[in-house]
N, C-alpha and C. Protein backbone atom coordinates (compact mmCIF):
# COMPACT_ATOMS: atom_id res chain seq x y z
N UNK A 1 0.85 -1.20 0.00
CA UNK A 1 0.00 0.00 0.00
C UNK A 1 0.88 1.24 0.00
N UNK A 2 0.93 2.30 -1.24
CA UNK A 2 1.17 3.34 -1.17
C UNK A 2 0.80 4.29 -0.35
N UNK A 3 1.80 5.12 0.76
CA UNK A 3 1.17 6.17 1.65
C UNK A 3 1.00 7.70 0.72
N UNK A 4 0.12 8.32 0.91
CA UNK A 4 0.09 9.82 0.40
C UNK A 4 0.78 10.95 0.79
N UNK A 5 1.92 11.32 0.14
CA UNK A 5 3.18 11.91 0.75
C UNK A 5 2.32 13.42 1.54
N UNK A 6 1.09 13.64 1.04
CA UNK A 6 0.34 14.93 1.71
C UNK A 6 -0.36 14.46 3.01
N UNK A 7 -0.34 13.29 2.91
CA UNK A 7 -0.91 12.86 4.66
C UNK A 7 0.24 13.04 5.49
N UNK A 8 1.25 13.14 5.39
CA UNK A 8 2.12 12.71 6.48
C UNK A 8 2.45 14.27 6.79
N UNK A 9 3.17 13.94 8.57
CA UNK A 9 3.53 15.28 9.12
C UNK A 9 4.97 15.70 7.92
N UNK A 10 5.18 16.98 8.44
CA UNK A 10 6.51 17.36 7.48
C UNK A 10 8.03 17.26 8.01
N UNK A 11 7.67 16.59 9.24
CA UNK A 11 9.03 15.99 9.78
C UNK A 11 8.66 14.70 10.12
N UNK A 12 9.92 13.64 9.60
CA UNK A 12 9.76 12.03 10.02
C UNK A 12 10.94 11.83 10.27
N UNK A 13 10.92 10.93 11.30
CA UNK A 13 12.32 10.15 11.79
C UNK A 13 12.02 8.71 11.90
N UNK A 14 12.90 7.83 11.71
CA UNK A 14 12.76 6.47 11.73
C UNK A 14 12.13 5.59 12.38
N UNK A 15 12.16 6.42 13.93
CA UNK A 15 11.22 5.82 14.80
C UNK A 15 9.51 5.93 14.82
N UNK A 16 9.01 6.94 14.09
CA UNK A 16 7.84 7.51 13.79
C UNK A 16 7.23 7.18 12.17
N UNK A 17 8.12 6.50 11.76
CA UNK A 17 7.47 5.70 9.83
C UNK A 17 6.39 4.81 10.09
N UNK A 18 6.42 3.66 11.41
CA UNK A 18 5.63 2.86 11.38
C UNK A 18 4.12 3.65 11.86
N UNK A 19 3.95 4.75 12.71
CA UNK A 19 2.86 5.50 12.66
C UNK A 19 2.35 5.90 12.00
N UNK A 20 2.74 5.97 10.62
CA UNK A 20 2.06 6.60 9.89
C UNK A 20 2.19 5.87 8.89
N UNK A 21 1.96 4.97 8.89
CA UNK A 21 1.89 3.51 7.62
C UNK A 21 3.06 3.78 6.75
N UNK A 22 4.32 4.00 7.07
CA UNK A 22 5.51 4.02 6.22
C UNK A 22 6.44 2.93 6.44
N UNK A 23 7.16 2.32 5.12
CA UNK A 23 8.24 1.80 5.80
C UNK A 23 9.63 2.24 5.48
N UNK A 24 10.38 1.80 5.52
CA UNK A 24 12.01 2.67 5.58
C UNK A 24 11.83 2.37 3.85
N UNK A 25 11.51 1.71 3.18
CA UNK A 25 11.81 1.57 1.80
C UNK A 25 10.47 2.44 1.02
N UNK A 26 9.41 3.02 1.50
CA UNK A 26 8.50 4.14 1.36
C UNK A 26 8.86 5.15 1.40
N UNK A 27 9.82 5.57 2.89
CA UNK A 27 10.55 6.42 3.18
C UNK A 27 11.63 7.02 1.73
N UNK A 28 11.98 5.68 1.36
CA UNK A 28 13.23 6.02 0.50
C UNK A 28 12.67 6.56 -1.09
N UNK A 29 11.57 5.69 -1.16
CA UNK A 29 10.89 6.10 -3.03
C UNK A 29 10.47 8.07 -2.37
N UNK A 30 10.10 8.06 -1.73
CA UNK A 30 9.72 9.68 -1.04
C UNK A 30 10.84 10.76 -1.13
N UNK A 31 12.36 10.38 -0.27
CA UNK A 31 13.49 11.08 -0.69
C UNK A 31 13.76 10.93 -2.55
N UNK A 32 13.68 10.00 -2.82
CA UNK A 32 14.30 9.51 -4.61
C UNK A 32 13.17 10.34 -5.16
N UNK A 33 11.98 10.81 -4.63
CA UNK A 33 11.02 11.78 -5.78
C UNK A 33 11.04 12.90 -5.31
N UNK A 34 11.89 13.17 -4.06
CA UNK A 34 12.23 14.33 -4.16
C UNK A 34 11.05 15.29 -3.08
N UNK A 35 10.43 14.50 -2.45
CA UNK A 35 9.18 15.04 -1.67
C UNK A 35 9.37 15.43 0.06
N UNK A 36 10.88 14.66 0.09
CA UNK A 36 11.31 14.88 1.43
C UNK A 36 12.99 14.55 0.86
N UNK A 37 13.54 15.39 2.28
CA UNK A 37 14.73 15.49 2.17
C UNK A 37 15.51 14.91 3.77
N UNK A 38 16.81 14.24 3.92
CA UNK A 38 17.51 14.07 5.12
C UNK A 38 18.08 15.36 5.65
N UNK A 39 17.62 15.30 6.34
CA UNK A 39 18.36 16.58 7.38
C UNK A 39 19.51 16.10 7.98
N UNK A 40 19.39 14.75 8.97
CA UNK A 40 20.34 14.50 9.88
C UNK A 40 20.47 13.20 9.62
N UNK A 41 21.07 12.35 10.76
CA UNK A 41 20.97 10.97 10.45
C UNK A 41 19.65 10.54 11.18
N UNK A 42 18.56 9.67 10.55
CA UNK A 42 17.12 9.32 10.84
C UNK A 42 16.49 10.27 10.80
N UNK A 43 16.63 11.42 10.24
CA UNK A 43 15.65 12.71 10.25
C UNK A 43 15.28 13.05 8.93
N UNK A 44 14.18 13.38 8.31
CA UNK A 44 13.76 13.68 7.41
C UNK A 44 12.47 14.98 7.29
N UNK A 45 12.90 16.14 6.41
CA UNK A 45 11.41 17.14 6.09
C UNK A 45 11.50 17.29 5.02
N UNK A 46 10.04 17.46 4.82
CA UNK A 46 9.49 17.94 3.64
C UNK A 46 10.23 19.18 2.82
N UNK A 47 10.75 18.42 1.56
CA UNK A 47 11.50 19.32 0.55
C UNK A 47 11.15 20.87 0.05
N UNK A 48 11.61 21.49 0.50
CA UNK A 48 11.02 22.70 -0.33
C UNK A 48 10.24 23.65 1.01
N UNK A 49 10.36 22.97 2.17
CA UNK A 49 9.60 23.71 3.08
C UNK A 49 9.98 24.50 3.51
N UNK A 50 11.67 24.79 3.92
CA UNK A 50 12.20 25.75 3.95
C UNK A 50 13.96 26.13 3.93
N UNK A 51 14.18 27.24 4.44
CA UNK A 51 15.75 27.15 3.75
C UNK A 51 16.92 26.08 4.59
N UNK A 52 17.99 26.13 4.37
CA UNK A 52 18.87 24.88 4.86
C UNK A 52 19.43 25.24 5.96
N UNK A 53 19.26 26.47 6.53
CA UNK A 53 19.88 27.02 7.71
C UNK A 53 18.87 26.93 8.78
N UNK A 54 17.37 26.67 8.59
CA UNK A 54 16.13 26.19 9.18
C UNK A 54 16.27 24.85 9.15
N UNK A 55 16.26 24.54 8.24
CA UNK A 55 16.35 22.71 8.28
C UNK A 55 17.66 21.95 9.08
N UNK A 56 18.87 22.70 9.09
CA UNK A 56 19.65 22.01 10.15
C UNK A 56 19.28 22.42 11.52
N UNK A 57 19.12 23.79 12.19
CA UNK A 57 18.10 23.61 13.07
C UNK A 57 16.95 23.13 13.71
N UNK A 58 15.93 22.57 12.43
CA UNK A 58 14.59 21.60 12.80
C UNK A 58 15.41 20.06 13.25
N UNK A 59 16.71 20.08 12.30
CA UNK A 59 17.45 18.58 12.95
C UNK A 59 18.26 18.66 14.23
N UNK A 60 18.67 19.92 14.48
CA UNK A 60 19.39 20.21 16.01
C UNK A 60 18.30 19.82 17.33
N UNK A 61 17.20 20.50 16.75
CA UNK A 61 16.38 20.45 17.78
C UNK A 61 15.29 19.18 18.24
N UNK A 62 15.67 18.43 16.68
CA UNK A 62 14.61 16.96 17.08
C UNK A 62 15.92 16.41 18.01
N UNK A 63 16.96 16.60 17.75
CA UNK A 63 18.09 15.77 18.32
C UNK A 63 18.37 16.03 19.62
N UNK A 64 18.58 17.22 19.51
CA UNK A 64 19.61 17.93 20.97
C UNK A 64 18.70 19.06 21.37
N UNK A 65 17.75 18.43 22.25
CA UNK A 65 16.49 19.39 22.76
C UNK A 65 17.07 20.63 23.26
N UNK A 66 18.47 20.29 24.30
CA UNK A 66 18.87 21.68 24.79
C UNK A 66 19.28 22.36 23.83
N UNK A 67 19.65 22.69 22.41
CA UNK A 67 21.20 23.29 21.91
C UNK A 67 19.93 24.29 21.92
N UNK A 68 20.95 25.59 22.02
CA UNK A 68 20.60 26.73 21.91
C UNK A 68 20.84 27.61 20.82
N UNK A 69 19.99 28.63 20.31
CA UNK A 69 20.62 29.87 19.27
C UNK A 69 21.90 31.18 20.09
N UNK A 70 22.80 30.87 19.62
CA UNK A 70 23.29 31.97 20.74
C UNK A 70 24.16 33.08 19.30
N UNK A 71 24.78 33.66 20.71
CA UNK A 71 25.96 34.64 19.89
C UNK A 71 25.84 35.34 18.72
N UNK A 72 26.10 35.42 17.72
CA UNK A 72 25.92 36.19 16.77
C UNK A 72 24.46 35.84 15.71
N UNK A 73 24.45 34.66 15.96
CA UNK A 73 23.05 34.29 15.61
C UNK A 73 21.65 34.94 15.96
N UNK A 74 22.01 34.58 17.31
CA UNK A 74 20.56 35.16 18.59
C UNK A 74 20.64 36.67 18.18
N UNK A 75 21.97 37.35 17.97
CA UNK A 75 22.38 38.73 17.87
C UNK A 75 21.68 39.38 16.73
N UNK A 76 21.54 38.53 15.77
CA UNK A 76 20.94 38.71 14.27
C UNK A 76 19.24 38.24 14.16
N UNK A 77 18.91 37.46 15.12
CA UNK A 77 17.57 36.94 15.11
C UNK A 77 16.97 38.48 15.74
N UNK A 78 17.14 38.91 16.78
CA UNK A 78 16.81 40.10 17.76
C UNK A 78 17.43 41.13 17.13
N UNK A 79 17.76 40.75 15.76
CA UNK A 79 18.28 42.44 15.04
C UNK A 79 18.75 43.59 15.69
N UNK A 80 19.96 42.96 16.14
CA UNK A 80 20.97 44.13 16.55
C UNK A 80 22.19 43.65 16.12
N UNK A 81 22.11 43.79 15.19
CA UNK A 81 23.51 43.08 13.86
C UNK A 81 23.21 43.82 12.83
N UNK A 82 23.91 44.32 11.87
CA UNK A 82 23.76 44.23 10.62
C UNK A 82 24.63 43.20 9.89
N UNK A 83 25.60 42.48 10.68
CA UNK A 83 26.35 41.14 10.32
C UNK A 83 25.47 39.93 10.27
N UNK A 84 25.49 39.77 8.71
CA UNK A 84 24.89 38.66 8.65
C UNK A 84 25.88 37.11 9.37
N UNK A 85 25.30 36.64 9.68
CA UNK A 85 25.84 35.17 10.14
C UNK A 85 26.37 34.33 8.79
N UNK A 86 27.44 33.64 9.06
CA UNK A 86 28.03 32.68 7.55
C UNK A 86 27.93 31.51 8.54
N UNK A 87 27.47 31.49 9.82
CA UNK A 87 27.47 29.67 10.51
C UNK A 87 25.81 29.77 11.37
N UNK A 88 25.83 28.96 11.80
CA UNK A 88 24.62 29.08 12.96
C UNK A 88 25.45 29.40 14.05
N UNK A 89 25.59 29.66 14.81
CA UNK A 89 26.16 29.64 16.34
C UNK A 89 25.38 28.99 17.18
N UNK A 90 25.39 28.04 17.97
CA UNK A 90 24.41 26.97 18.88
C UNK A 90 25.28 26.76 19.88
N UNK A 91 24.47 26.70 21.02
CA UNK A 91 25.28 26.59 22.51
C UNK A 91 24.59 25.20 23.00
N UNK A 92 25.61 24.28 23.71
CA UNK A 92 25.15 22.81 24.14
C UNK A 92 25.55 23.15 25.48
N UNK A 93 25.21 22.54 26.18
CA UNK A 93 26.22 22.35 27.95
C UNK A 93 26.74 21.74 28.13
N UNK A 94 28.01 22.04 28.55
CA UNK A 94 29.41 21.69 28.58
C UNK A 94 29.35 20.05 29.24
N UNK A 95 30.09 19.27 28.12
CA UNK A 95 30.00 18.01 28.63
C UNK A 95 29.56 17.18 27.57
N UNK A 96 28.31 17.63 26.47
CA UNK A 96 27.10 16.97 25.72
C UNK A 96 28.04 17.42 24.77
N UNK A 97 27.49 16.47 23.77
CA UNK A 97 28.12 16.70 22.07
C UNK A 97 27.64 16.83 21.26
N UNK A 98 28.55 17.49 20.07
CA UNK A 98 27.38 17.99 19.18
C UNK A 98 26.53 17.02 18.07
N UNK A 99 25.93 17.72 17.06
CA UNK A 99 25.45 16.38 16.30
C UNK A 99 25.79 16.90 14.61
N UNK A 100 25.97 15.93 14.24
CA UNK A 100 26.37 15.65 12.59
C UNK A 100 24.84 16.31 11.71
N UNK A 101 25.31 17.61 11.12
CA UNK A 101 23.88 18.21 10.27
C UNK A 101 24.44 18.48 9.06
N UNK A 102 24.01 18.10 8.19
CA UNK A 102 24.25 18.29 6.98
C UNK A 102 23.35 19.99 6.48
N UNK A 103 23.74 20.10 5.40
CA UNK A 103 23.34 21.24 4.26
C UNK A 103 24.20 22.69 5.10
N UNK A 104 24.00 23.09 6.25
CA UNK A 104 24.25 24.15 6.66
C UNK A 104 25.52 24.08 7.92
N UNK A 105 26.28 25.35 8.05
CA UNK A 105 27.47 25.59 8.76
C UNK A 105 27.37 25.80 9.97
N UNK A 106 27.84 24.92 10.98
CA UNK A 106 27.63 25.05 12.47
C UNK A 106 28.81 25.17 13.10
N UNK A 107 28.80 26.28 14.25
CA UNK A 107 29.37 26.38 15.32
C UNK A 107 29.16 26.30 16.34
N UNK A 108 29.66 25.00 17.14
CA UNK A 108 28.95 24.42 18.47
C UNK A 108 29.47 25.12 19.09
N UNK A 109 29.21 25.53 20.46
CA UNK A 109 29.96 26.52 21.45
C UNK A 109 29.64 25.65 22.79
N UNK A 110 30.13 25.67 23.63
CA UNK A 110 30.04 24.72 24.91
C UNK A 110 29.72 25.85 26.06
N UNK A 111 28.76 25.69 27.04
CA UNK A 111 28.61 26.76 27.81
C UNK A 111 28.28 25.85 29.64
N UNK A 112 28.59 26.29 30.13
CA UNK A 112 28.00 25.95 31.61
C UNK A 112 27.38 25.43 31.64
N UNK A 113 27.05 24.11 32.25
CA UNK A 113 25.81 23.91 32.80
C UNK A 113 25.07 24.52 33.76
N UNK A 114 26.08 25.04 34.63
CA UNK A 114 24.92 25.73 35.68
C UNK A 114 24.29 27.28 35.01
N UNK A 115 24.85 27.71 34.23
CA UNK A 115 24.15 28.91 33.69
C UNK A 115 23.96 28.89 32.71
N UNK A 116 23.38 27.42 32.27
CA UNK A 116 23.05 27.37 30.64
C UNK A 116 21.72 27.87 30.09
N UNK A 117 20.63 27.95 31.43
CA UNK A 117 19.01 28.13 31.11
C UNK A 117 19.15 29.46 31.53
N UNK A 118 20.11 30.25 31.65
CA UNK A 118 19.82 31.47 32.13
C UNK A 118 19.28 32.46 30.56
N UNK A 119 18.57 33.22 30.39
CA UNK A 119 18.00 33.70 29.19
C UNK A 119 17.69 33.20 28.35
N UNK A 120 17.25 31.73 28.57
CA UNK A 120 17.00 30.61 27.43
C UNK A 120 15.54 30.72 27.18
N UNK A 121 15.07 31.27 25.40
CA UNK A 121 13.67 30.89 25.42
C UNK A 121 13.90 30.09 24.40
N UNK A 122 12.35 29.83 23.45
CA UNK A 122 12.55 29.44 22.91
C UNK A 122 12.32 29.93 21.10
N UNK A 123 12.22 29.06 20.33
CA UNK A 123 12.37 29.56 18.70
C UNK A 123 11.32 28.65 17.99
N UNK A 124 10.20 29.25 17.50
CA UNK A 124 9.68 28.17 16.53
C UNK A 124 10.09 27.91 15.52
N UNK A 125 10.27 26.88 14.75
CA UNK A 125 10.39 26.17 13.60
C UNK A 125 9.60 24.99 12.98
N UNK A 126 9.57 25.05 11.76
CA UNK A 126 8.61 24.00 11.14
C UNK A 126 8.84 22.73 11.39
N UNK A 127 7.56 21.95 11.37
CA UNK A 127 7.20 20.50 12.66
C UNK A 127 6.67 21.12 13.44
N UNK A 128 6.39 22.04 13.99
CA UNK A 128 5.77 21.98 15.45
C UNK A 128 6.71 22.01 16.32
N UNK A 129 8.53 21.89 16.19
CA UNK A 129 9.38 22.07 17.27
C UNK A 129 9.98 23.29 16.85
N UNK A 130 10.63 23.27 18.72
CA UNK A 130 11.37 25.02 18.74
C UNK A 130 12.77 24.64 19.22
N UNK A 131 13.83 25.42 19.03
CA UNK A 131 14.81 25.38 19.59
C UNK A 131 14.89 26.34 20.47
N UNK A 132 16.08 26.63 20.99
CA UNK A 132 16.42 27.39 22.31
C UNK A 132 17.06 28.88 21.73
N UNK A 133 16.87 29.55 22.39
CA UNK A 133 17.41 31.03 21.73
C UNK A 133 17.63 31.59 23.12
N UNK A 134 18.70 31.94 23.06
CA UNK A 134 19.26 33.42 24.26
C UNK A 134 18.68 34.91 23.89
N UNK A 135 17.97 35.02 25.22
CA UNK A 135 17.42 36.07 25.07
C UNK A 135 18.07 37.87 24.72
N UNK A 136 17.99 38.54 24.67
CA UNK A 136 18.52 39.67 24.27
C UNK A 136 19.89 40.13 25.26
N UNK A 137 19.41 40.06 26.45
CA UNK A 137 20.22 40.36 27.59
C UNK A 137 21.35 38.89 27.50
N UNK A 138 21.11 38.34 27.37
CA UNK A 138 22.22 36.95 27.36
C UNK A 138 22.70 37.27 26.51
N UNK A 139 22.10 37.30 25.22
CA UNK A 139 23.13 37.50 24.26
C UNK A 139 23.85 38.22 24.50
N UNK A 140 23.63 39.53 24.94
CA UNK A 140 24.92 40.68 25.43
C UNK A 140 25.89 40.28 26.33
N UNK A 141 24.82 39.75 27.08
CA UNK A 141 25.88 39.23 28.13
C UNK A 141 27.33 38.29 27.97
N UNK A 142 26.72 36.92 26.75
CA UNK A 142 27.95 36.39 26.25
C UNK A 142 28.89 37.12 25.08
N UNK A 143 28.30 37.80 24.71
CA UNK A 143 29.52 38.69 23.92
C UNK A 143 30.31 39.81 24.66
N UNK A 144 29.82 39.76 25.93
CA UNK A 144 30.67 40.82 26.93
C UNK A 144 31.87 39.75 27.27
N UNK A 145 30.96 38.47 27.62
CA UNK A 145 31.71 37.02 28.10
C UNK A 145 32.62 37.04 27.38
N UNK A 146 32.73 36.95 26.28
CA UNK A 146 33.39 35.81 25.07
C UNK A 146 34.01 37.05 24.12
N UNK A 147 34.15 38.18 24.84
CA UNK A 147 35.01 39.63 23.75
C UNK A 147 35.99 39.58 23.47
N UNK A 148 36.92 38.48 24.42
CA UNK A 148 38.01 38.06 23.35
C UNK A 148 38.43 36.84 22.09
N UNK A 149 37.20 36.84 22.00
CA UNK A 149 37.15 35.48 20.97
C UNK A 149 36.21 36.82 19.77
N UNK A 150 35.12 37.42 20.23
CA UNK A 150 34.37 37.75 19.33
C UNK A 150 34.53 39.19 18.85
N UNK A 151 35.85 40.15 20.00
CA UNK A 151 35.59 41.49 19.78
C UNK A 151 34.92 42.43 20.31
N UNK A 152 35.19 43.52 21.46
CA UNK A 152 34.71 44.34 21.93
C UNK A 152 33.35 45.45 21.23
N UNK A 153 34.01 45.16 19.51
CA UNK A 153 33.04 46.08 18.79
C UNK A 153 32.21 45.90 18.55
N UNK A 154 31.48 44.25 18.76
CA UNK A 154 30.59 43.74 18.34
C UNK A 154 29.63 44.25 19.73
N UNK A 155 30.54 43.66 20.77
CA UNK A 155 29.13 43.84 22.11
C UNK A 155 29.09 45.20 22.45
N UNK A 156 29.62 46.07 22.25
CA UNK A 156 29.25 47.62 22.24
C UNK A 156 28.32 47.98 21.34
N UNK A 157 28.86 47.80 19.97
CA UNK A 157 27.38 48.26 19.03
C UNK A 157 26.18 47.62 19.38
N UNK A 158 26.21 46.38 19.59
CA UNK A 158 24.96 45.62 20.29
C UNK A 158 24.18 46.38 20.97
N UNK A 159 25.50 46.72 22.34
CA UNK A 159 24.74 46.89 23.41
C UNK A 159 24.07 48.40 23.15
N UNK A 160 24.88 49.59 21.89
CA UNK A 160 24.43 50.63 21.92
C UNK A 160 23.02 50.49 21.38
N UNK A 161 22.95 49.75 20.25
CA UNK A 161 21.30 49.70 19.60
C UNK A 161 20.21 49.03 20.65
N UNK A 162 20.69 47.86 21.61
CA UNK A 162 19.69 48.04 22.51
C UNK A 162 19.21 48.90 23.48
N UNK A 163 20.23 49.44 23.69
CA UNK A 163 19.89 51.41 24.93
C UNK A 163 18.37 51.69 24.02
N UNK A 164 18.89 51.80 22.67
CA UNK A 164 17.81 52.83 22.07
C UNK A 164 16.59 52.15 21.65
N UNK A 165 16.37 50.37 22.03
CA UNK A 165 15.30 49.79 21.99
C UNK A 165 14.54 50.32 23.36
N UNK A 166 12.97 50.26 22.93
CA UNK A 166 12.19 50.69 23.79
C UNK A 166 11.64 49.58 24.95
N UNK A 167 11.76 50.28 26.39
CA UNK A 167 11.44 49.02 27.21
C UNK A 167 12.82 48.28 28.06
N UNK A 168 13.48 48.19 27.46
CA UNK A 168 14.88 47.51 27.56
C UNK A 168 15.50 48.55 28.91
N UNK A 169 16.10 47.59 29.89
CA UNK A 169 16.64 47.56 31.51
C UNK A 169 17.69 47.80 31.69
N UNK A 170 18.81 48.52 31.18
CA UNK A 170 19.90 48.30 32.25
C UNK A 170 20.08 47.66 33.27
N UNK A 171 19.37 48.00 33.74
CA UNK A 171 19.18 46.99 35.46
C UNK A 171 18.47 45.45 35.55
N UNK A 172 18.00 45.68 34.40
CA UNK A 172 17.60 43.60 34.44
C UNK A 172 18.87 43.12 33.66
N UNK A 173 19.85 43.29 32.77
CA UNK A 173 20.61 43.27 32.16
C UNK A 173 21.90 43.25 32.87
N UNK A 174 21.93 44.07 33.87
CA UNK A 174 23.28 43.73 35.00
C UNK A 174 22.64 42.77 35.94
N UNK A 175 21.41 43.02 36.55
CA UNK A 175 20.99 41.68 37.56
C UNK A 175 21.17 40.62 37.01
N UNK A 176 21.09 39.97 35.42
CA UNK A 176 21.18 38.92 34.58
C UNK A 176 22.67 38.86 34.42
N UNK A 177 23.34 39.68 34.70
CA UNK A 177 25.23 39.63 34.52
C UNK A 177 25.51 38.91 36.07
N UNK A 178 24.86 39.23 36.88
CA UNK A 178 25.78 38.97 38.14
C UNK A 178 25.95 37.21 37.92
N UNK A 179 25.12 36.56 37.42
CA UNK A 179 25.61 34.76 37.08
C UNK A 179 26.62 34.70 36.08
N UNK A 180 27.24 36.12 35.62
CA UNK A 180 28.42 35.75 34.93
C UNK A 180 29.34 37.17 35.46
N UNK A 181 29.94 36.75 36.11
CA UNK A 181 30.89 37.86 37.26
C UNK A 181 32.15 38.31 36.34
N UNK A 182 32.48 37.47 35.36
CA UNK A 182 33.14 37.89 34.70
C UNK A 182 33.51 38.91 33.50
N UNK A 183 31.70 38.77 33.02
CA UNK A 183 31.29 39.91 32.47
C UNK A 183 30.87 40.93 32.67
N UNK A 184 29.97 40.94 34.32
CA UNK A 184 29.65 42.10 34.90
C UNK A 184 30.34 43.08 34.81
N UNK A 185 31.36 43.47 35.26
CA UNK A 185 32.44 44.87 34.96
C UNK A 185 32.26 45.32 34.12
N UNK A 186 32.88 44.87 32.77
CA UNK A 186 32.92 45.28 31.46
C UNK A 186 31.49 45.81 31.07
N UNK A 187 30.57 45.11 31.33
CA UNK A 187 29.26 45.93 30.60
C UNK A 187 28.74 47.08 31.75
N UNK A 188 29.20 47.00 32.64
CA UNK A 188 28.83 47.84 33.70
C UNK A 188 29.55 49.00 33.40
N UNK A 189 30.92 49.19 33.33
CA UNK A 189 32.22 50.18 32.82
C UNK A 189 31.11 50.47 31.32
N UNK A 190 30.53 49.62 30.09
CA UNK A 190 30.21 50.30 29.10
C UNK A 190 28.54 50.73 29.18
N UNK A 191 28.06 50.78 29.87
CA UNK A 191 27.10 51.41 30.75
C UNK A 191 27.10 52.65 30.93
N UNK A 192 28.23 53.15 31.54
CA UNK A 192 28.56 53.76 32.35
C UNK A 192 28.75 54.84 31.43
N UNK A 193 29.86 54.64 30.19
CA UNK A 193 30.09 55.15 29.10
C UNK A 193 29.04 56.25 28.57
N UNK A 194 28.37 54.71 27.73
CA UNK A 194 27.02 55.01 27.09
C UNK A 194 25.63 56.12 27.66
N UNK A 195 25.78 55.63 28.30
CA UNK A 195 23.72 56.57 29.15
C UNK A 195 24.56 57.61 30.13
C-alpha cells in the first residue's frame, strides 16, 4: 500500500514511519522523488519547506532538545547586527556533544551547565518544534563574556542599539550579569560610558 506523501507530518524520523503507515523503503521512493529530504541521520522534512539554515536547526532540535541559538546568531535573530551570520552559532552544555547536520554551517559553542538556562527561550520552527534562543540580555551578556574570541566592537554596538530599543533595563541586564561575574564589569564600565 502506497502512503500519500500529503498525509504525512513534514518531519519524520525512523522511529515515527511505522505510525504513519511508512516503511524505511517508502521512506526512501519519497526522498528519490524528491518530496522529502535528510536533514540528519534518521531525520527527514518535507522538501522545499524551507531554507537549509532552518532545516539544520529543525534537525538540532529533534536531536539535541537543549542546543541553543546563541551569539551572533541570537544577535541577528533580535536584530541588533547588521552582520549577517556565515554559521549558525548553537550553545550545548558543557559536557554533551554535538550532532552531525548536513546542508548548513555550524558552530557548536560549549557553555556551563549551571548557567546554561539562564536567558534561554525558545524559537519556533517548522514540525511543530522550537529550539532554544538566548534572550537579548544573554546575548549581550555572552559577547561581553566571550570579547576576546568575538571582539569588543561587536558587544558595544549591540549593546548601543539596545539602549535605544524601547522598554529595555539596564538593570535587568546587570541583575542577569551577576551569574556571569566575569562579564559584569565590562558591561557595567560600558554602561557607564554610554547613558
Amino acid at each position: 500500500m502506497r502512503v500519500d506523501a500529503a498525509t504525512l507530518p513534514d518531519l519524520l524520523g525512523y522511529d515515527s514511519l511505522a505510525d504513519h503507515g511508512l516503511t524505511r523503503h517508502g521512506l526512501k521512493r519519497l526522498i528519490e522523488s524528491g518530496e522529502f529530504e535528510r536533514i540528519a541521520p534518521g531525520l527527514f522534512l518535507r522538501a522545499g519547506l524551507t531554507d537549509d539554515t532552518t532545516a539544520a536547526w529543525t534537525a538540532i532540535a529533534a536531536k539535541k532538545p537543549d542546543a541553543t541559538l546563541c551569539l551572533l546568531t541570537a544577535l541577528s535573530l533580535h536584530e541588533l547586527t547588521d552582520e549577517i551570520p556565515t554559521r549558525s552559532d548553537i550553545a550545548i552544555p558543557r559536557g554533551t556533544q554535538p550532532l552531525t547536520v548536513h546542508h548548513a554551517p555550524i558552530a557548536w559553542h560549549r557553555f556551563d551547565a549551571d548557567t546554561f538556562e539562564i536567558g534561554r527561550e525558545e524559537y519556533a520552527l517548522p514540525g511543530g518544534l522550537t529550539i532554544g534562543l538566548y534572550s537579548t540580555e544573554r546575548t549581550l551578556i555572552d559577547l561581553f563574556r566571550l570579547r576576546h574570541t568575538w571582539g569588543s566592537d561587536l558587544a558595544i554596538s549591540a549593546l548601543k542599539q539596545w539602549l535605544r530599543g524601547r522598554g529595555n533595563s539596564p538593570a535587568a541586564l546587570l541583575t542577569m550579569a551577576k551569574s556571569f561575574p566575569k562579564a559584569r564589569p565590562s558591561i557595567q564600565d560600558a554602561l557607564e560610558i554610554l547613558l
